[in-house]
Protein backbone atom coordinates (compact mmCIF):
# COMPACT_ATOMS: atom_id res chain seq x y z
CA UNK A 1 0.00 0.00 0.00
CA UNK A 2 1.09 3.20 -0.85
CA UNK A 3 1.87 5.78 2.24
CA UNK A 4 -0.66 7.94 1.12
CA UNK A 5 -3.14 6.08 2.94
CA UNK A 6 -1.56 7.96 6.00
CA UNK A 7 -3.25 10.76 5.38
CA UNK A 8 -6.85 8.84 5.20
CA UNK A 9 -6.39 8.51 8.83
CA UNK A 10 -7.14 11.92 9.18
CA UNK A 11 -10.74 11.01 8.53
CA UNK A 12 -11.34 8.89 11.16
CA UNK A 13 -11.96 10.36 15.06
CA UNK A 14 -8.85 8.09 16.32
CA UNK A 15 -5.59 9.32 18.32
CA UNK A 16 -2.83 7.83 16.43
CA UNK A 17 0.18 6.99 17.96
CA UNK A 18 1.69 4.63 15.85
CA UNK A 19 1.85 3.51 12.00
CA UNK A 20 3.54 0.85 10.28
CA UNK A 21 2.94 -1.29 7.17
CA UNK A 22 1.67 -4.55 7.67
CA UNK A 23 0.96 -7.13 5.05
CA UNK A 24 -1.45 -5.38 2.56
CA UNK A 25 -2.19 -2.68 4.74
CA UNK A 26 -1.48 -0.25 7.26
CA UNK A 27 -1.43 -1.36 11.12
CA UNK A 28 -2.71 1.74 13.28
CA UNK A 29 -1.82 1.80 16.79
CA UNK A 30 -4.33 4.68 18.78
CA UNK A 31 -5.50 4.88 21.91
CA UNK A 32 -9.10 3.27 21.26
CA UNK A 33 -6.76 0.03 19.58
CA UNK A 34 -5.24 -1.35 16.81
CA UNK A 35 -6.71 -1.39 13.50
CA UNK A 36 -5.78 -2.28 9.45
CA UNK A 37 -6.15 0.69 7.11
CA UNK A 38 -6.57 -1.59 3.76
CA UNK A 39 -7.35 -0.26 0.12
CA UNK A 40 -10.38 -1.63 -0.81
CA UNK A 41 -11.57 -2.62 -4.18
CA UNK A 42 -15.17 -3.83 -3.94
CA UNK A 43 -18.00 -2.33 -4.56
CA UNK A 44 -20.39 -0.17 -2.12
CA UNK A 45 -23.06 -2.62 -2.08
CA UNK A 46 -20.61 -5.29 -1.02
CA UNK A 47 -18.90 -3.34 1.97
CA UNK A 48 -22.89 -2.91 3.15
CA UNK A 49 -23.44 -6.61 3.02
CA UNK A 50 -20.17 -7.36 4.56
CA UNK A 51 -21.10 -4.33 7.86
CA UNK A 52 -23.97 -5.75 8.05
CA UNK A 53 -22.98 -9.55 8.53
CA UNK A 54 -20.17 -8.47 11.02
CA UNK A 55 -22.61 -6.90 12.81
CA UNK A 56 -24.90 -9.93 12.62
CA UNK A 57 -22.21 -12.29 14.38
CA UNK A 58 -21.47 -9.24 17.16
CA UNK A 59 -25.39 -9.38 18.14
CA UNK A 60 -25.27 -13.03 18.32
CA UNK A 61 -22.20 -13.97 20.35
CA UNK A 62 -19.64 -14.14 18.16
CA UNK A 63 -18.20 -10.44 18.45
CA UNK A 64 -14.06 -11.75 17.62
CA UNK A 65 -14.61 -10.54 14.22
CA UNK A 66 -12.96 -7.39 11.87
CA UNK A 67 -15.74 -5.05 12.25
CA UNK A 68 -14.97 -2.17 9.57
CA UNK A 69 -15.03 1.27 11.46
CA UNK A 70 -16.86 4.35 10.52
CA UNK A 71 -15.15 7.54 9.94
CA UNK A 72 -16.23 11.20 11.10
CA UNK A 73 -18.96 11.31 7.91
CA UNK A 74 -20.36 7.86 9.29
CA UNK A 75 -19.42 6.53 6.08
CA UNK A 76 -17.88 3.04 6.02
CA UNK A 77 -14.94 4.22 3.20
CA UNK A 78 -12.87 6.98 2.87
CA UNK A 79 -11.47 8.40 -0.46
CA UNK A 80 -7.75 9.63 -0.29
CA UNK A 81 -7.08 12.33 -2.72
CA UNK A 82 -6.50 10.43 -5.82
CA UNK A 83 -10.32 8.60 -4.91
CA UNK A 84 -8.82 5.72 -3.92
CA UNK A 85 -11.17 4.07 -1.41
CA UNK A 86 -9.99 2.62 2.31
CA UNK A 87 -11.71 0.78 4.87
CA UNK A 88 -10.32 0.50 8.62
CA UNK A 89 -11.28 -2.61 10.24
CA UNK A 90 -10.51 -3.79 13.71
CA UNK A 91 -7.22 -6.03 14.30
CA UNK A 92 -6.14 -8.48 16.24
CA UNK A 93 -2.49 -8.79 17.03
CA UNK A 94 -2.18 -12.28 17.71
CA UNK A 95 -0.49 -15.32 15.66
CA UNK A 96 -2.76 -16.86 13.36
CA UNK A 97 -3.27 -20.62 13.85
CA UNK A 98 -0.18 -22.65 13.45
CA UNK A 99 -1.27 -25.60 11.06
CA UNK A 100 1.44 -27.52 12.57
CA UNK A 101 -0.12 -27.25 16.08
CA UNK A 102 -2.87 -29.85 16.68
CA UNK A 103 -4.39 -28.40 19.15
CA UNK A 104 -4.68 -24.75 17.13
CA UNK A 105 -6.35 -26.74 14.72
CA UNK A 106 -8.88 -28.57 16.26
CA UNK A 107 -10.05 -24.84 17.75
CA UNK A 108 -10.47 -23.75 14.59
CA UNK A 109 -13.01 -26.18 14.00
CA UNK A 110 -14.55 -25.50 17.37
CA UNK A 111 -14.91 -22.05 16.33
CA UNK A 112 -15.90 -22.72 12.51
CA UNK A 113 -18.60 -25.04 13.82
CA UNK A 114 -19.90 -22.31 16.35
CA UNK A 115 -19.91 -19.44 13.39
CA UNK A 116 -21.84 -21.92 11.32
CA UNK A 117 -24.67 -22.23 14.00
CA UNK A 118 -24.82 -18.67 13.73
CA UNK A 119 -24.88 -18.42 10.47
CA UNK A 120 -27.87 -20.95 9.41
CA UNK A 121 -30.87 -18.98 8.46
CA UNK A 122 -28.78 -15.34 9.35
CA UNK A 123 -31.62 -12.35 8.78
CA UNK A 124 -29.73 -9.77 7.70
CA UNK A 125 -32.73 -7.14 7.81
CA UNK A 126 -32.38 -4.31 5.12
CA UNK A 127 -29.88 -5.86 3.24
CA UNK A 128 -30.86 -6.22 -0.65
CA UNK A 129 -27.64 -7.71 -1.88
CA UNK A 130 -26.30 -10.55 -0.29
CA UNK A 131 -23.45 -12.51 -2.10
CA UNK A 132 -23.97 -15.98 -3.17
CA UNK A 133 -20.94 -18.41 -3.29
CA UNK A 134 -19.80 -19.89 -6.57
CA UNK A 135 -21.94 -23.25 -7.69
CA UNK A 136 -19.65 -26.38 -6.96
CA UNK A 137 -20.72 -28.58 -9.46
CA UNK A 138 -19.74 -25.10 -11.80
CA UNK A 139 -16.48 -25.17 -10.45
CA UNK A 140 -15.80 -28.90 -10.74
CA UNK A 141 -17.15 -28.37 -14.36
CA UNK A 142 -14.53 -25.47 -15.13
CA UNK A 143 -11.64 -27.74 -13.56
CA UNK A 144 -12.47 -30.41 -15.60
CA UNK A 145 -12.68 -29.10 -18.79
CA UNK A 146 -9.18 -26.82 -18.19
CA UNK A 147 -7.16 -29.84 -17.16
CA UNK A 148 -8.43 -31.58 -20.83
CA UNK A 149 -7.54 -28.11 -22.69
CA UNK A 150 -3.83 -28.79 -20.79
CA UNK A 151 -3.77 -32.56 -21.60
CA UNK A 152 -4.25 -31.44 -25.60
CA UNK A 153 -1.77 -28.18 -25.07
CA UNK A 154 0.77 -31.02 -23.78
CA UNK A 155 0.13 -33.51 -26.24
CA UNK A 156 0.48 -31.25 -28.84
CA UNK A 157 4.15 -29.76 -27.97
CA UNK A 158 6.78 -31.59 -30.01
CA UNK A 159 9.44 -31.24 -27.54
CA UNK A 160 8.12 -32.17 -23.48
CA UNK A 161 10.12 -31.99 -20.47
CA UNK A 162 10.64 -34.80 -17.95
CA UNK A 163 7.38 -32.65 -16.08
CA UNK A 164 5.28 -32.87 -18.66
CA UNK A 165 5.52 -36.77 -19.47
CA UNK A 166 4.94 -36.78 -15.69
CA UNK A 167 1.99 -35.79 -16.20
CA UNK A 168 0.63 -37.28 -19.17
CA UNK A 169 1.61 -40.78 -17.71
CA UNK A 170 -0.73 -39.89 -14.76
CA UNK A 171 -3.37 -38.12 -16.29
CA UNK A 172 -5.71 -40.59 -17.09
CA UNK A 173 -6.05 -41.40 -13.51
CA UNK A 174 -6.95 -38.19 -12.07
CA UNK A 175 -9.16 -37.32 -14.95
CA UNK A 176 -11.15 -39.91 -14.12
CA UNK A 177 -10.98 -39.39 -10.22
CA UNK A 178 -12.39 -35.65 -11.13
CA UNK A 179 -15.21 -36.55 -13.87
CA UNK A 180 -16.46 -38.99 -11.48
CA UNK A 181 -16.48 -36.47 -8.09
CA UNK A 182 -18.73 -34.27 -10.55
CA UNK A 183 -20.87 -36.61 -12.19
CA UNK A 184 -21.54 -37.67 -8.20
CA UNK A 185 -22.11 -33.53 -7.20
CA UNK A 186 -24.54 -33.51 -10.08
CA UNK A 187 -26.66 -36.73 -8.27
CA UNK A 188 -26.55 -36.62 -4.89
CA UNK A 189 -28.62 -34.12 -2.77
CA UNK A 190 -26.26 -31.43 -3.39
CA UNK A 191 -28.76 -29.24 -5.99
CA UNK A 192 -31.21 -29.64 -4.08
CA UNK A 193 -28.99 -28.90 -0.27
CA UNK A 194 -27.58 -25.60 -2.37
CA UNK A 195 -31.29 -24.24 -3.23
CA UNK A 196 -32.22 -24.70 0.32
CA UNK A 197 -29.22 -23.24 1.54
CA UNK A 198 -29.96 -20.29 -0.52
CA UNK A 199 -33.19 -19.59 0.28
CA UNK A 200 -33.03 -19.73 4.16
CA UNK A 201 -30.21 -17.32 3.93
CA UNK A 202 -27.49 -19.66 5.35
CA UNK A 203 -23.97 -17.80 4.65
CA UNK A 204 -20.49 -19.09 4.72
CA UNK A 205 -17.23 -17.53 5.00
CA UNK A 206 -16.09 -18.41 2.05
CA UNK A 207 -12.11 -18.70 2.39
CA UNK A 208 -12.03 -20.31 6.28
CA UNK A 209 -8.27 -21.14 6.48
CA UNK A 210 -5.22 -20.87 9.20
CA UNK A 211 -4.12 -17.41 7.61
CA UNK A 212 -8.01 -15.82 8.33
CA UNK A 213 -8.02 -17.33 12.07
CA UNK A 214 -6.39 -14.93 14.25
CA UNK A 215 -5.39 -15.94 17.87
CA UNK A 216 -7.60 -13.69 20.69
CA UNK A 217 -6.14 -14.31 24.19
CA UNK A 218 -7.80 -18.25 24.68
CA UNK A 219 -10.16 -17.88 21.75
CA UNK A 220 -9.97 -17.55 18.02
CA UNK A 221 -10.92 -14.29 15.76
CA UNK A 222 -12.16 -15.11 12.61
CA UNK A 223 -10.94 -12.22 9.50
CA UNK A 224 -11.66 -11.67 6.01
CA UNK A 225 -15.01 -12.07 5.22
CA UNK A 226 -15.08 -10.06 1.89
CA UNK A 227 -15.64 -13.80 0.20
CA UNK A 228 -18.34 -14.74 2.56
CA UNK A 229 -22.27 -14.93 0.89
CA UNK A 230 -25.27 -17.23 0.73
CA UNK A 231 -23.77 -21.49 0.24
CA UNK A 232 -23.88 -24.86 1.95
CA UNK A 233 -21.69 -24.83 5.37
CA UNK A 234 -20.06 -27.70 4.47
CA UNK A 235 -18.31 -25.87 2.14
CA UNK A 236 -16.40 -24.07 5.12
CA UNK A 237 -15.10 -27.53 6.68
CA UNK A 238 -14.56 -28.44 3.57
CA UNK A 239 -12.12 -25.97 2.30
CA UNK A 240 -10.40 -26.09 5.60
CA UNK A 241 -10.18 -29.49 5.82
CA UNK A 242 -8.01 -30.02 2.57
CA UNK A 243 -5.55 -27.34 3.39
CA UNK A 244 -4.79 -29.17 6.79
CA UNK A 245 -4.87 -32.51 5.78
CA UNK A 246 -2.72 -31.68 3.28
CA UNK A 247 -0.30 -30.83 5.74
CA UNK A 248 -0.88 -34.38 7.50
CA UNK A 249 -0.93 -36.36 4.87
CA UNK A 250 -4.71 -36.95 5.13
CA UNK A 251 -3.97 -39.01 8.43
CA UNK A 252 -7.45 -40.86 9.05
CA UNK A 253 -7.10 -40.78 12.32
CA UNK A 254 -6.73 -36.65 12.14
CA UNK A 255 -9.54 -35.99 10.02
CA UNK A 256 -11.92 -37.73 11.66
CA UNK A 257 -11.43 -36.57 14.97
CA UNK A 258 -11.93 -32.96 13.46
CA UNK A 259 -15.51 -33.92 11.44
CA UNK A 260 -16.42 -35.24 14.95
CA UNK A 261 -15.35 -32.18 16.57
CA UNK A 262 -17.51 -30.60 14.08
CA UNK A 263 -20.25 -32.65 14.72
CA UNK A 264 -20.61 -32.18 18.46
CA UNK A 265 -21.23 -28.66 17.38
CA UNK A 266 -23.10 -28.63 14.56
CA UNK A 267 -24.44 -31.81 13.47
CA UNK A 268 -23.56 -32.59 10.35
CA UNK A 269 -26.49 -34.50 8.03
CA UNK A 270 -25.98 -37.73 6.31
CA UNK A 271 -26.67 -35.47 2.86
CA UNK A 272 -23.71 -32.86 4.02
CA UNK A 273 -21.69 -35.58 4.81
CA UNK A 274 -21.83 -37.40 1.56
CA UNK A 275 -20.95 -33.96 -0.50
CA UNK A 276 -18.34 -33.31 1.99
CA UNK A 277 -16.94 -36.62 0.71
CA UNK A 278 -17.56 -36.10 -2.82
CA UNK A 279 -15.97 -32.94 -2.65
CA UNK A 280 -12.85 -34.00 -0.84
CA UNK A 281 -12.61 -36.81 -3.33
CA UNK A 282 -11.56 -34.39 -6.30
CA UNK A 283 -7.94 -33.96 -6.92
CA UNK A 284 -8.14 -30.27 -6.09
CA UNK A 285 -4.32 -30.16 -5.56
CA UNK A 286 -3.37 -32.15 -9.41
CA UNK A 287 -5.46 -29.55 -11.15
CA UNK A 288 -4.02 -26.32 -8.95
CA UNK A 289 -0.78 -27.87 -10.17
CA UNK A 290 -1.20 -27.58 -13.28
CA UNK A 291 -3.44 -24.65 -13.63
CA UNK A 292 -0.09 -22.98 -12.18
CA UNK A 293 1.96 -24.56 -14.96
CA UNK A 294 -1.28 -23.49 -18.01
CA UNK A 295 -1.08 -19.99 -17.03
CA UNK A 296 2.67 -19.48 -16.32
CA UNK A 297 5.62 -19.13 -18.35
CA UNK A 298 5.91 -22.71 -19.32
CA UNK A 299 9.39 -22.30 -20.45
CA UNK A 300 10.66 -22.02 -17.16
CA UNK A 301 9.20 -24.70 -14.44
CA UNK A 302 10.52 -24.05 -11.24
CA UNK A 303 11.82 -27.15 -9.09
CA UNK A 304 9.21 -26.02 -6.52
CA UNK A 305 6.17 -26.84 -8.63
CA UNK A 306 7.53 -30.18 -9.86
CA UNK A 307 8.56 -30.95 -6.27
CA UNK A 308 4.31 -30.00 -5.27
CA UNK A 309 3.51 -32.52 -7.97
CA UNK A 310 5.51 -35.03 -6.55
CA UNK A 311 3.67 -34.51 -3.34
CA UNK A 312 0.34 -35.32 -5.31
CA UNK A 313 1.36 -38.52 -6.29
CA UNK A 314 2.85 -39.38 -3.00
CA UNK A 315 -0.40 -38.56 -1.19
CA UNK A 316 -3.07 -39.83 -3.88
CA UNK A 317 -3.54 -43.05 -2.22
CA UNK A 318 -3.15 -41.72 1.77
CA UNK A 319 -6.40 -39.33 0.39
CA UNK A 320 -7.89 -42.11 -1.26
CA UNK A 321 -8.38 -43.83 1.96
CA UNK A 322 -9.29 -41.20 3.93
CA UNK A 323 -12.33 -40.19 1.60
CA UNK A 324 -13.78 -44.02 2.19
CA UNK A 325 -13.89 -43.45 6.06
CA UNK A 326 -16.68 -41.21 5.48
C-alpha cells in the first residue's frame, strides 16, 4: 500500500500513535486500539453486506470478528485524494493458527462449527444484496474441462520436459478421479442442499483457512469475510479441511477426529456428509498444479512446482483412503 493512505487517517476520530505497514495494509496503533487501514476494491453494495454480517455475528455472540469502522462522515470508506477508497477494520495482534499445532487446529473447528450455527438462516434485515458463493458442481465443471484443454496443449508440444511426461503418464487417472467427483455432485442431494441453503439465507465464510483465524487471548478471531455470501456450510469444513490434511498427509485418524469435533457442534447430516466426501474426493491439488503450470511461463518450471507434484502422487492413495472413512 502506498503511504498515502496515512493521510486517510485523518478522517477517522482516532488518536494515532503509531503507523507501520503490515501485510497489505497499514497497522494503526491509537489509543481506542489497533486497527488495518486496507485499500479496498469492492464495490459499495458489497462493503454494506459485509457491515452488516459483522454486525450480525457481534449481536449473536460471536463479536471476535474485523468489524470495519466508521469515519467522522459515518461513512464506512474513505477516499484519499486520488479517490482511492480505504476501509479500517478492527485487528487483532495475535499469531494466526499454526497448522502444525494440533491443538490450534482442532479450535479452529470449534470455532468454525460455532460461526456456522450462527450463520444458518442469518436475517440480515435491510440488506438487498447478499453474495452468493460460486456453484460447486460449476467449479468442478470449469476444472475439468481446463485440465483436458492442458492434456491437448501437452500432447500437442513436439518437444516435453521430464514434467510434462509426468503428467501425461498420470493423467488418465486423475481425470477420471475428477469426472467422477462431478458426475456424483450432479446426483446426490447437493442441488437440491444448495437451493435450500440459498433460500433460508445460510452464509459461509467463504475462504475459512489458518491465515483468516487470528489468535484472541484463549479464543480464536475469525478475519476476512469479503468472500463470505449465501452457500452450503459444508463448504467451510470443507475448504479447511483439505488445506490441513494436506499438511498431515490426510492421516485418518486426524480428520476424523476434526468432522467429529464438528459434529458435536453442529451436526452434520448424512446429505452434508456425503458432498463433503464427494468434494474432498476431487484432486483439487493435481489440477491447482497444473493450472499454475497453463497460465505461467511454461518455459521455465521451477523445481518447486515439480517438487508440489511429486507430493500429489505421494499422497493420492493416503487421500484415497481417507475419503472411504466417510
Amino acid at each position: 500500500m502506498n503511504d498515502r493512505g496515512i493521510q486517510v487517517l485523518e478522517q477517522y476520530d482516532l488518536e494515532v500513535a503509531k503507523v507501520w505497514k503490515g501485510r497489505g495494509a497499514l497497522i494503526v496503533e491509537s489509543s481506542q486500539g489497533i486497527f488495518r487501514l486496507l485499500e479496498y476494491k469492492g464495490t459499495i453494495n458489497h462493503l454494506i453486506y459485509e457491515e452488516a454480517l459483522l454486525k450480525y455475528l457481534t449481536e449473536h455472540g460471536f463479536s471476535l470478528v474485523n468489524r470495519i469502522v466508521q469515519n467522522k462522515e459515518e461513512a464506512l470508506f474513505s477516499l484519499d485524494y486520488a479517490g482511492i477508497k480505504y476501509v479500517l477494520v478492527k485487528h487483532f495482534p495475535g499469531g494466526e493458527c499454526d497448522v502444525k499445532n494440533w491443538d490450534d487446529v482442532c479450535q479452529a473447528v470449534r470455532t468454525l462449527a460455532k460461526l456456522h450455527c450462527i450463520l444458518e438462516h442469518a436475517d440480515l434485515d435491510g440488506i438487498e444484496y447478499i453474495p452468493e458463493l460460486p456453484d460447486s458442481m460449476e467449479e468442478l465443471h470449469k476444472h475439468n474441462r481446463e485440465l483436458k484443454r492442458i492434456r491437448t496443449f501437452i500432447r500437442e508440444k513436439t518437444r516435453k520436459t521430464d514434467f510434462e511426461y509426468e503428467v501425461l503418464a498420470h493423467f488418465e487417472e486423475y481425470n477420471a478421479l475428477g469426472l467422477e467427483a462431478e458426475q456424483k455432485l450432479r446426483t446426490s442431494g447437493y442441488p437440491e442442499a444448495a437451493k435450500r441453503a440459498a433460500e433460508r439465507g445460510d452464509i459461509c465464510h467463504g475462504n475459512y483457512n489458518y491465515h483468516n483465524i487470528i489468535h484472541h487471548g484463549n479464543h480464536m478471531a475469525v478475519i476476512n469475510f469479503e468472500h463470505s455470501g449465501k452457500g452450503i456450510p459444508i463448504r467451510d469444513l470443507y475448504f479447511f479441511l483439505r488445506k490441513v490434511m494436506e499438511k498431515y498427509d490426510w492421516n485418518i485418524k486426524y480428520g476424523q477426529e476434526l468432522v467429529e469435533i464438528y459434529d458435536r457442534i453442529r451436526p452434520i447430516s448424512e446429505e452434508e456428509l456425503q458432498i463433503l466426501k464427494i468434494l474432498l474426493s476431487y484432486p483439487e491439488k493435481f489440477w491447482k498444479v497444473l493450472n499454475h503450470y497453463y497460465n505461467s511461463n511454461k518455459a521455465y518450471l521451477p523445481d518447486q512446482m515439480k517438487d508440489k507434484m511429486k507430493k500429489v502422487y505421494a499422497q493420492q492413495r493416503q487421500k484415497n483412503n481417507f475419503v472411504l472413512t466417510f
